[in-house]
Protein backbone atom coordinates (compact mmCIF):
# COMPACT_ATOMS: atom_id res chain seq x y z
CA UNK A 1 -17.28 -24.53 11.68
CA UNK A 2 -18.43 -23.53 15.31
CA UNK A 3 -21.92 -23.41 16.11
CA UNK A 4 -22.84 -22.16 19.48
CA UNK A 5 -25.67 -23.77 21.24
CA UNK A 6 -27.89 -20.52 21.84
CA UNK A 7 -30.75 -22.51 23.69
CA UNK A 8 -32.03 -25.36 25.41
CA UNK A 9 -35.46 -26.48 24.71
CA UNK A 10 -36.75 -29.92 25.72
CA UNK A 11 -39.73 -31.61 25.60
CA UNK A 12 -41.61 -33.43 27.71
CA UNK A 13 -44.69 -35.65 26.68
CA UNK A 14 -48.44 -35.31 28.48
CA UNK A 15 -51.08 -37.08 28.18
CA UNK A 16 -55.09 -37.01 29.59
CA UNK A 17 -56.10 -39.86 32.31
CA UNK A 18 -56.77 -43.60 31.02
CA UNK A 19 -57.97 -44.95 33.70
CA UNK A 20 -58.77 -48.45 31.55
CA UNK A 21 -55.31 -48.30 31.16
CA UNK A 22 -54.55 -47.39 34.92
CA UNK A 23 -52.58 -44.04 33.72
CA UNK A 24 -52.75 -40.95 35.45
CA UNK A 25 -52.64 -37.68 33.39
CA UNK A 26 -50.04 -35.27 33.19
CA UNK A 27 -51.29 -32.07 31.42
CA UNK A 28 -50.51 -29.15 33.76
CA UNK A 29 -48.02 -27.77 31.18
CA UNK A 30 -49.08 -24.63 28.83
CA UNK A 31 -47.07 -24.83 25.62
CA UNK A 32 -43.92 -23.79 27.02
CA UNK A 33 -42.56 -23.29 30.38
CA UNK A 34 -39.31 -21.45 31.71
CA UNK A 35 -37.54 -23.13 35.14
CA UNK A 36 -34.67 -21.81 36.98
CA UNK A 37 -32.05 -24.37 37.30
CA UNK A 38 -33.10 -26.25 40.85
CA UNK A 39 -36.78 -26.48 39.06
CA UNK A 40 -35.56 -27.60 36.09
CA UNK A 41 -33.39 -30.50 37.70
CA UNK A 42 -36.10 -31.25 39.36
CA UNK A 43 -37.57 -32.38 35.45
CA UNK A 44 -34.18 -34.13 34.84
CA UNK A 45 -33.82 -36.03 37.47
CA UNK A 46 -37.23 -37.46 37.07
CA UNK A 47 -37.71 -37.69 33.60
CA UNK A 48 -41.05 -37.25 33.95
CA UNK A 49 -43.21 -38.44 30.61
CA UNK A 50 -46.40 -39.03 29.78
CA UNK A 51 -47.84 -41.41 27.52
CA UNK A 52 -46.23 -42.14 24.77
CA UNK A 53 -47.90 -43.89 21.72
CA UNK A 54 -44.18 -45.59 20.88
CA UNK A 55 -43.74 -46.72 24.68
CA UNK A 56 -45.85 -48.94 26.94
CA UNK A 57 -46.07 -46.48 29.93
CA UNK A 58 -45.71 -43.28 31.52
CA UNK A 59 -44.21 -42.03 34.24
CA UNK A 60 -40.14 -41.51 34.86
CA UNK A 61 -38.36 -42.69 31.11
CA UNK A 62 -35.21 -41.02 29.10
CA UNK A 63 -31.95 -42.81 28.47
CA UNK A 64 -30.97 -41.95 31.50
CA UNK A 65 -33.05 -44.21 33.16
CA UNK A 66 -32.52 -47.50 31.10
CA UNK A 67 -29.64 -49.13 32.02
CA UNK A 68 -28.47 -50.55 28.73
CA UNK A 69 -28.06 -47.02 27.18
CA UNK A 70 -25.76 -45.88 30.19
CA UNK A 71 -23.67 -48.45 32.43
CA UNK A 72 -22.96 -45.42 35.34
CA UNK A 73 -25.67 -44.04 37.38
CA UNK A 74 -27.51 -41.19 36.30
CA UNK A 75 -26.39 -39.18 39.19
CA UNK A 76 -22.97 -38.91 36.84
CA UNK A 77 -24.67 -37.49 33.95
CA UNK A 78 -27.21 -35.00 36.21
CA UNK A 79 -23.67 -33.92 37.49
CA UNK A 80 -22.27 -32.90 34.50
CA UNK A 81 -25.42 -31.12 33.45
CA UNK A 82 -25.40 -29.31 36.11
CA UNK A 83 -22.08 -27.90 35.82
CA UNK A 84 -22.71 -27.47 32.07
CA UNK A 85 -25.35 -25.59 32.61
CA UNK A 86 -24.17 -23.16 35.44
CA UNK A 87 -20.71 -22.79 33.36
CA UNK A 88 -22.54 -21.84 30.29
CA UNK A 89 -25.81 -20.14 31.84
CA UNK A 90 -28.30 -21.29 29.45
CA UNK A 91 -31.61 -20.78 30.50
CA UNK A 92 -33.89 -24.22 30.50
CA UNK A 93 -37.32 -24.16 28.37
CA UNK A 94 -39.49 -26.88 28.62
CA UNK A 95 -42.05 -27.00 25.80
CA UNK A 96 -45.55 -29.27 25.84
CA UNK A 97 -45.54 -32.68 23.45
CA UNK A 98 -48.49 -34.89 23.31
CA UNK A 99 -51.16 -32.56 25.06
CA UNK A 100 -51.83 -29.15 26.14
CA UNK A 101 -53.86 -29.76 28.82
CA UNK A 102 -56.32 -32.82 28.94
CA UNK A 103 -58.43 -31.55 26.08
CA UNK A 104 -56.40 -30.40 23.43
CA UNK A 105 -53.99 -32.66 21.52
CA UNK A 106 -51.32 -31.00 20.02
CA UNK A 107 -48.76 -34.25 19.09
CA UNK A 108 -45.36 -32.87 18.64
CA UNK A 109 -46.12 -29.41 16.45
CA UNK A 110 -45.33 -26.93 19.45
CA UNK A 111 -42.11 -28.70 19.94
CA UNK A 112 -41.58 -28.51 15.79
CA UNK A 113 -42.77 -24.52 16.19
CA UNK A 114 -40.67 -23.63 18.66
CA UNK A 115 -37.56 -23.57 16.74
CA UNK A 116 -39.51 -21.25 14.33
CA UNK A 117 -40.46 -18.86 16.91
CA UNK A 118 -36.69 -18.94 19.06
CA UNK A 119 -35.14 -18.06 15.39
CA UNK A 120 -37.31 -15.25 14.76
CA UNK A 121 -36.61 -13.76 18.75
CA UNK A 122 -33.77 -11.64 18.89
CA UNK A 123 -30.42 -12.70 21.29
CA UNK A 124 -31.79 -10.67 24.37
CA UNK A 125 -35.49 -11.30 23.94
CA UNK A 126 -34.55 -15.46 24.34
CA UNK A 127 -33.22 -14.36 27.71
CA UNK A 128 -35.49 -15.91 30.84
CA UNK A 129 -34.65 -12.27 33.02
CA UNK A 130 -35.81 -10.18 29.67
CA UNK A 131 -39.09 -12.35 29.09
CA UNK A 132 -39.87 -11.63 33.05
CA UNK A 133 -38.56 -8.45 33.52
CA UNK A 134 -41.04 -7.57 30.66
CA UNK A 135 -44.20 -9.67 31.10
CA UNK A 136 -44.37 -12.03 28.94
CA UNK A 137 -44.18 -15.03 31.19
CA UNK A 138 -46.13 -15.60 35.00
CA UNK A 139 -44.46 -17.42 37.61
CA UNK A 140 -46.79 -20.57 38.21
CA UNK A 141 -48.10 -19.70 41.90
CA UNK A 142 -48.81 -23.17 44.46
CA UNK A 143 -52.40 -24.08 43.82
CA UNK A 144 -54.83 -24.44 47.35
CA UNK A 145 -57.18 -27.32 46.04
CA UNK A 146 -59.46 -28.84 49.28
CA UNK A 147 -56.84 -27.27 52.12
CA UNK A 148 -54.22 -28.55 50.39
CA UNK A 149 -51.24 -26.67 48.58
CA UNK A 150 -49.98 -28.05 45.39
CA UNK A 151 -46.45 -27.24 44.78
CA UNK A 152 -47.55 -25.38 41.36
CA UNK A 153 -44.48 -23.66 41.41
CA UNK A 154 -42.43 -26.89 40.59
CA UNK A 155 -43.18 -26.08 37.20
CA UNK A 156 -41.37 -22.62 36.94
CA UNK A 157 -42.78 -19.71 34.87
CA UNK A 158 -45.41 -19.97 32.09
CA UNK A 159 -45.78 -17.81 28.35
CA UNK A 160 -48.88 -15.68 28.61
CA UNK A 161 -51.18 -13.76 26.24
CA UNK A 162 -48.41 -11.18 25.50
CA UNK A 163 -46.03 -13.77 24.56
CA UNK A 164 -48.14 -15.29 22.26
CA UNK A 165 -49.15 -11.93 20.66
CA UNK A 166 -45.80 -10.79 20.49
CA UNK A 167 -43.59 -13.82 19.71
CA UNK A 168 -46.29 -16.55 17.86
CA UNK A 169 -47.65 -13.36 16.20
CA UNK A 170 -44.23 -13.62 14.34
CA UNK A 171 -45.32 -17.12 12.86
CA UNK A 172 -49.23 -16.70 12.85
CA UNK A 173 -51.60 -13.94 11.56
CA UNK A 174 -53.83 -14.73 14.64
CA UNK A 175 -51.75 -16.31 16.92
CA UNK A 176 -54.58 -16.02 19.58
CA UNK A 177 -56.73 -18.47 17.44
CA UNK A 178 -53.75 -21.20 17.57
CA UNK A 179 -52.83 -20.57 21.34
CA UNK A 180 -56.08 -20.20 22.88
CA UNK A 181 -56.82 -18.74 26.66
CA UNK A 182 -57.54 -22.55 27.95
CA UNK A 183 -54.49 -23.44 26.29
CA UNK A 184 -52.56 -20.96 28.10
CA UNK A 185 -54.03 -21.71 31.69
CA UNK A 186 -54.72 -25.47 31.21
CA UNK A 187 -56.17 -25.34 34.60
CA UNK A 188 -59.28 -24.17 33.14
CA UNK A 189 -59.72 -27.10 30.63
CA UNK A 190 -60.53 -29.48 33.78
CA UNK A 191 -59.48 -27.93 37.19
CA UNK A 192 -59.78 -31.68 38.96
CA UNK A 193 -57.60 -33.46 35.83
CA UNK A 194 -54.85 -30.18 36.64
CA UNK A 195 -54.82 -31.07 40.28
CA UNK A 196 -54.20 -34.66 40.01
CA UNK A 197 -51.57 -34.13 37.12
CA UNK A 198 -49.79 -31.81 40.11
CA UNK A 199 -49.94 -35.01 42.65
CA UNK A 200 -48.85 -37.10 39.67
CA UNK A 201 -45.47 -34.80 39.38
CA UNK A 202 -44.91 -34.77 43.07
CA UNK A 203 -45.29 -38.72 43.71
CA UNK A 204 -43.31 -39.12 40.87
CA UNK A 205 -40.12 -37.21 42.13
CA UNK A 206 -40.75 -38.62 45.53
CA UNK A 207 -40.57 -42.09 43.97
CA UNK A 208 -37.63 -41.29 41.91
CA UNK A 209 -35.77 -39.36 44.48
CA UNK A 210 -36.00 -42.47 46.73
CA UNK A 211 -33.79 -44.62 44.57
CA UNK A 212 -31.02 -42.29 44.81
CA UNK A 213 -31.66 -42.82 48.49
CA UNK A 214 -32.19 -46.22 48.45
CA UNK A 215 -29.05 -47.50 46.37
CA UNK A 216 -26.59 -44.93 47.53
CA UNK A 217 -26.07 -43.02 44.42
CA UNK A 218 -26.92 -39.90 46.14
CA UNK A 219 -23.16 -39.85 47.94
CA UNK A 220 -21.84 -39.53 44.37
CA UNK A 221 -24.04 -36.32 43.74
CA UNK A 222 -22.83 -32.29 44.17
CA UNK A 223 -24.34 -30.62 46.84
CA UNK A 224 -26.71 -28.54 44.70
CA UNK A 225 -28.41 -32.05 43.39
CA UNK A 226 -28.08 -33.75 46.84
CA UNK A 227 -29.90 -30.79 48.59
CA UNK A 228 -32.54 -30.61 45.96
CA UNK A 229 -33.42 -35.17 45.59
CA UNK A 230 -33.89 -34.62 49.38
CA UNK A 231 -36.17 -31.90 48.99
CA UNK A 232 -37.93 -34.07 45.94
CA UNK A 233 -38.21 -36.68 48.59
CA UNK A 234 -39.14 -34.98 51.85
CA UNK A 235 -39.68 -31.68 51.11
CA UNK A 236 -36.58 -29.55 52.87
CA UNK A 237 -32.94 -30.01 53.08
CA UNK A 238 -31.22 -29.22 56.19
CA UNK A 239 -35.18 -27.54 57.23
CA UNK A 240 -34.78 -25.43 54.37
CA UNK A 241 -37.67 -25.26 51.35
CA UNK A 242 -36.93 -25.17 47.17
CA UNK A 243 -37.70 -21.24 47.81
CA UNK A 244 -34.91 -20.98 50.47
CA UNK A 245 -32.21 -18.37 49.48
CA UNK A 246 -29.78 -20.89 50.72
CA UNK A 247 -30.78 -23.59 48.28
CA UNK A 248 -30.99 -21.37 45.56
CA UNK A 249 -27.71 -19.88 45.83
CA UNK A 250 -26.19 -23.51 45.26
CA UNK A 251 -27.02 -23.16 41.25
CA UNK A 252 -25.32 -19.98 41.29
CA UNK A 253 -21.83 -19.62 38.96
CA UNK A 254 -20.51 -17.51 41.70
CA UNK A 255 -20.92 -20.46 44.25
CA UNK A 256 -20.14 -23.12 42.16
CA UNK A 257 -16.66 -21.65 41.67
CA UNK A 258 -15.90 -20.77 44.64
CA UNK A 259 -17.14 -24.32 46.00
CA UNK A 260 -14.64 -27.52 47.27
CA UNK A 261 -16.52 -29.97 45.09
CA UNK A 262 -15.96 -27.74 42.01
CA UNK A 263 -12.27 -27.52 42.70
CA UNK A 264 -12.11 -31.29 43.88
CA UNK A 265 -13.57 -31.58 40.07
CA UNK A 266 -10.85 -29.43 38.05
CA UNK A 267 -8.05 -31.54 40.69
CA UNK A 268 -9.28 -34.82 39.04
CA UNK A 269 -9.07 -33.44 35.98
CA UNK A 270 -5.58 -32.41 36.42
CA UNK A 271 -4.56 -36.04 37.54
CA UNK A 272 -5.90 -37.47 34.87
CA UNK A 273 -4.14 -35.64 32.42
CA UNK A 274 -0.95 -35.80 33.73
CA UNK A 275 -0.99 -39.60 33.90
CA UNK A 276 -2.35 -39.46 30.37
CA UNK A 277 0.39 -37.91 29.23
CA UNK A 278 2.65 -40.11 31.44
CA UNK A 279 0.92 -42.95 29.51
CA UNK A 280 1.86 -41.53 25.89
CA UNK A 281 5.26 -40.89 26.79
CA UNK A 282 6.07 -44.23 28.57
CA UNK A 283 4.75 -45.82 25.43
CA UNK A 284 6.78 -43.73 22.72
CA UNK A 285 9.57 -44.36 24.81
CA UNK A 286 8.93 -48.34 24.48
CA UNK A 287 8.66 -47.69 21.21
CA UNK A 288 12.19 -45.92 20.16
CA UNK A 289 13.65 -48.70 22.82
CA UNK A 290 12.64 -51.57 20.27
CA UNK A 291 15.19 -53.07 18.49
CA UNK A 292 15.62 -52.94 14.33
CA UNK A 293 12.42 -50.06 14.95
CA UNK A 294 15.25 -46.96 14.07
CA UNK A 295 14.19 -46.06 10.80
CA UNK A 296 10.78 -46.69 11.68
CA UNK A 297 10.67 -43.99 14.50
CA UNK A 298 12.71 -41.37 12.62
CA UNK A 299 10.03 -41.62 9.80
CA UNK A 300 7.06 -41.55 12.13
CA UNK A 301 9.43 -38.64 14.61
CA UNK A 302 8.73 -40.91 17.92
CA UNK A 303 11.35 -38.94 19.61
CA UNK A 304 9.48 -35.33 18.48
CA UNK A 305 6.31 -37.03 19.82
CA UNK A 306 7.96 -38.33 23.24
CA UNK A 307 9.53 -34.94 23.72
CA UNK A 308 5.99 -33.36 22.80
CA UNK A 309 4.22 -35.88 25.55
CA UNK A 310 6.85 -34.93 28.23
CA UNK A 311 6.39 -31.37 27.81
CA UNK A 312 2.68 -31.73 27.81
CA UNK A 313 3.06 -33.89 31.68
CA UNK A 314 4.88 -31.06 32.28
CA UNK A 315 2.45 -28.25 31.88
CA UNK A 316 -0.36 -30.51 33.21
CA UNK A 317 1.91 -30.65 36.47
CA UNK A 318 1.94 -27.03 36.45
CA UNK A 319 -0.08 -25.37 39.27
CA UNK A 320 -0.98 -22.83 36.42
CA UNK A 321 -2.87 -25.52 34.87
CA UNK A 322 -5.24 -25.98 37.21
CA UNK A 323 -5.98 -22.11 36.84
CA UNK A 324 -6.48 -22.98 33.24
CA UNK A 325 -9.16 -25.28 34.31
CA UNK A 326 -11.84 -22.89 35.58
CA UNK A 327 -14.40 -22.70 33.45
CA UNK A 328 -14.32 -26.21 32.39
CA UNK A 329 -15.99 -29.83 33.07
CA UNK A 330 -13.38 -31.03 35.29
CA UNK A 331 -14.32 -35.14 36.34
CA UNK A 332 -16.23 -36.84 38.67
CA UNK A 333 -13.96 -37.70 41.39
CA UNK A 334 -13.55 -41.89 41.24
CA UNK A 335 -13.90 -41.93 44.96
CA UNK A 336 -17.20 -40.70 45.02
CA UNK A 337 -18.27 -43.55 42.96
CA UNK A 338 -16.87 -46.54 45.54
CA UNK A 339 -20.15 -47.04 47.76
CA UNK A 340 -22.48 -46.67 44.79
């Protein structure tokens, strides 16, 4: 039985400040968030987190940053999500764990609601372009705080009144008394805790950019991801901003298929298969070669298997094949790996 992913909807943890503890907060988040794909890599790559009660810090955590879970660097992973994502256009919704705001402690029930409230949206009204295009969510504008300007618009677009009427109101009776106005726009919980939870998320994807940087790993990464860690890190790529048409076009299917690192993907691919199917026929043929093994390989039809193998090399070596490709995964090119 087939059953199609229809949405992606991750969490991420906040918390309020401890300073006792030395932690800084990270509540800037309303209960849920939408981010176009460079803004939601952005997220990824950091694996930003707050504190957790089950952890002993905060700050950048995930599998993908703990090398026991995952022996290749994360840039691998980040480049198959990316693809994956592009390929299948899935929009990326980040909903609020922990904290909504500093104030108001939520634990994990908006992440537990949310699959109540995505089931009871119809197909086109879980679409990012249909929530916009009709109001219900408000791109996040950069903050001015003391002649400064606080990237704000890291975090994508936020739900609004109107989504909370409209969509929690399928749930709640009074949705408005669950999802309150200083839930909404945590900003207004504790402007100065909002403004440092913005410099948190910034120093944290400098930080974290830099050791893609600093160990190399960043050679290994598709230009979409390369542009944006060097924008995490110094705030343009090539002199041109996260808002740059140029930038944004990279996370585009249009580009991505037309693009030589996409191809260079689907041409490792190919490779691979045909020497996997080189493989399975060199070894069936070992097989029927063995002496006193005759009866054996007529019961288990090694030759139906070889011939099988070889025609499968065959239409892997096929220039069709590659055609036959588009659309898919392809591989990480080894070579890219070498000076990581």
């Amino acid at each position: 039985l087939h059953r199609v992913v229809r949405a992606v909807v991750p969490g991420g943890r906040n918390n309020p400040a401890d300073k006792n503890a030395g932690i800084r907060p990270l509540a800037v988040y309303n209960p849920i968030h939408y981010m176009d794909l460079p803004e939601l890599f952005m997220e990824y790559i950091c694996s930003m987190t707050g504190k957790s009660p089950s952890t002993t810090g905060a700050g950048s955590e995930g599998a993908l940053t703990k090398g026991p879970f995952n022996a290749l660097p994360p840039i691998i992973d980040l480049n198959n999500a990316l693809v994956s994502m592009i390929l299948t256009g899935h929009d990326g919704f980040v909903t609020a764990a922990g904290y909504v705001g500093p104030k108001v402690k939520v634990a994990h029930d908006v992440s537990m609601l949310i699959p109540e409230v995505w089931c009871r949206m119809k197909e086109e009204e879980r679409s990012s372009a249909f929530l916009i295009q009709n109001g219900y969510l408000d791109f996040c504008e950069d903050v001015e705080h003391e002649g400064r300007t606080l990237p704000f618009s890291r975090l994508g677009y936020r739900i609004n009144r109107k989504f909370v009427r409209d969509f929690f109101g399928r749930v709640f009776n009074h949705p408005h008394a669950v999802f309150t106005e200083e839930m909404i726009e945590p900003e207004k919980q504790d402007r100065n805790a909002f403004v440092e939870g913005l410099d948190n998320i910034v120093a944290t994807q400098i930080r974290v950019g830099n050791l893609y940087l600093q160990d190399g790993s960043i050679e290994a990464a598709c230009p979409p991801l390369k542009a944006l860690i060097h924008i995490m890190v110094e705030g343009q790529w090539e002199g041109k901003t996260l808002a740059d048409p140029a930038v944004r076009s990279l996370f585009t299917l249009e580009n991505m298929l037309a693009s030589d690192w996409y191809q260079e993907r689907l041409q490792t691919k190919q490779t691979l298969d045909v020497n996997l199917w080189e493989r399975h026929a060199d070894y069936l043929k070992a097989f029927l070669d063995k002496k006193g093994y005759q009866d054996e390989s007529r019961r288990l039809h090694i030759q139906e298997r070889m011939d099988q193998a070889v025609a499968k090399q065959a239409e892997a070596k096929d220039p069709e094949y590659l055609k036959r490709l588009v659309g898919t995964l392809g591989v990480q090119p080894l070579q890219s790996l070498q000076s990581t």
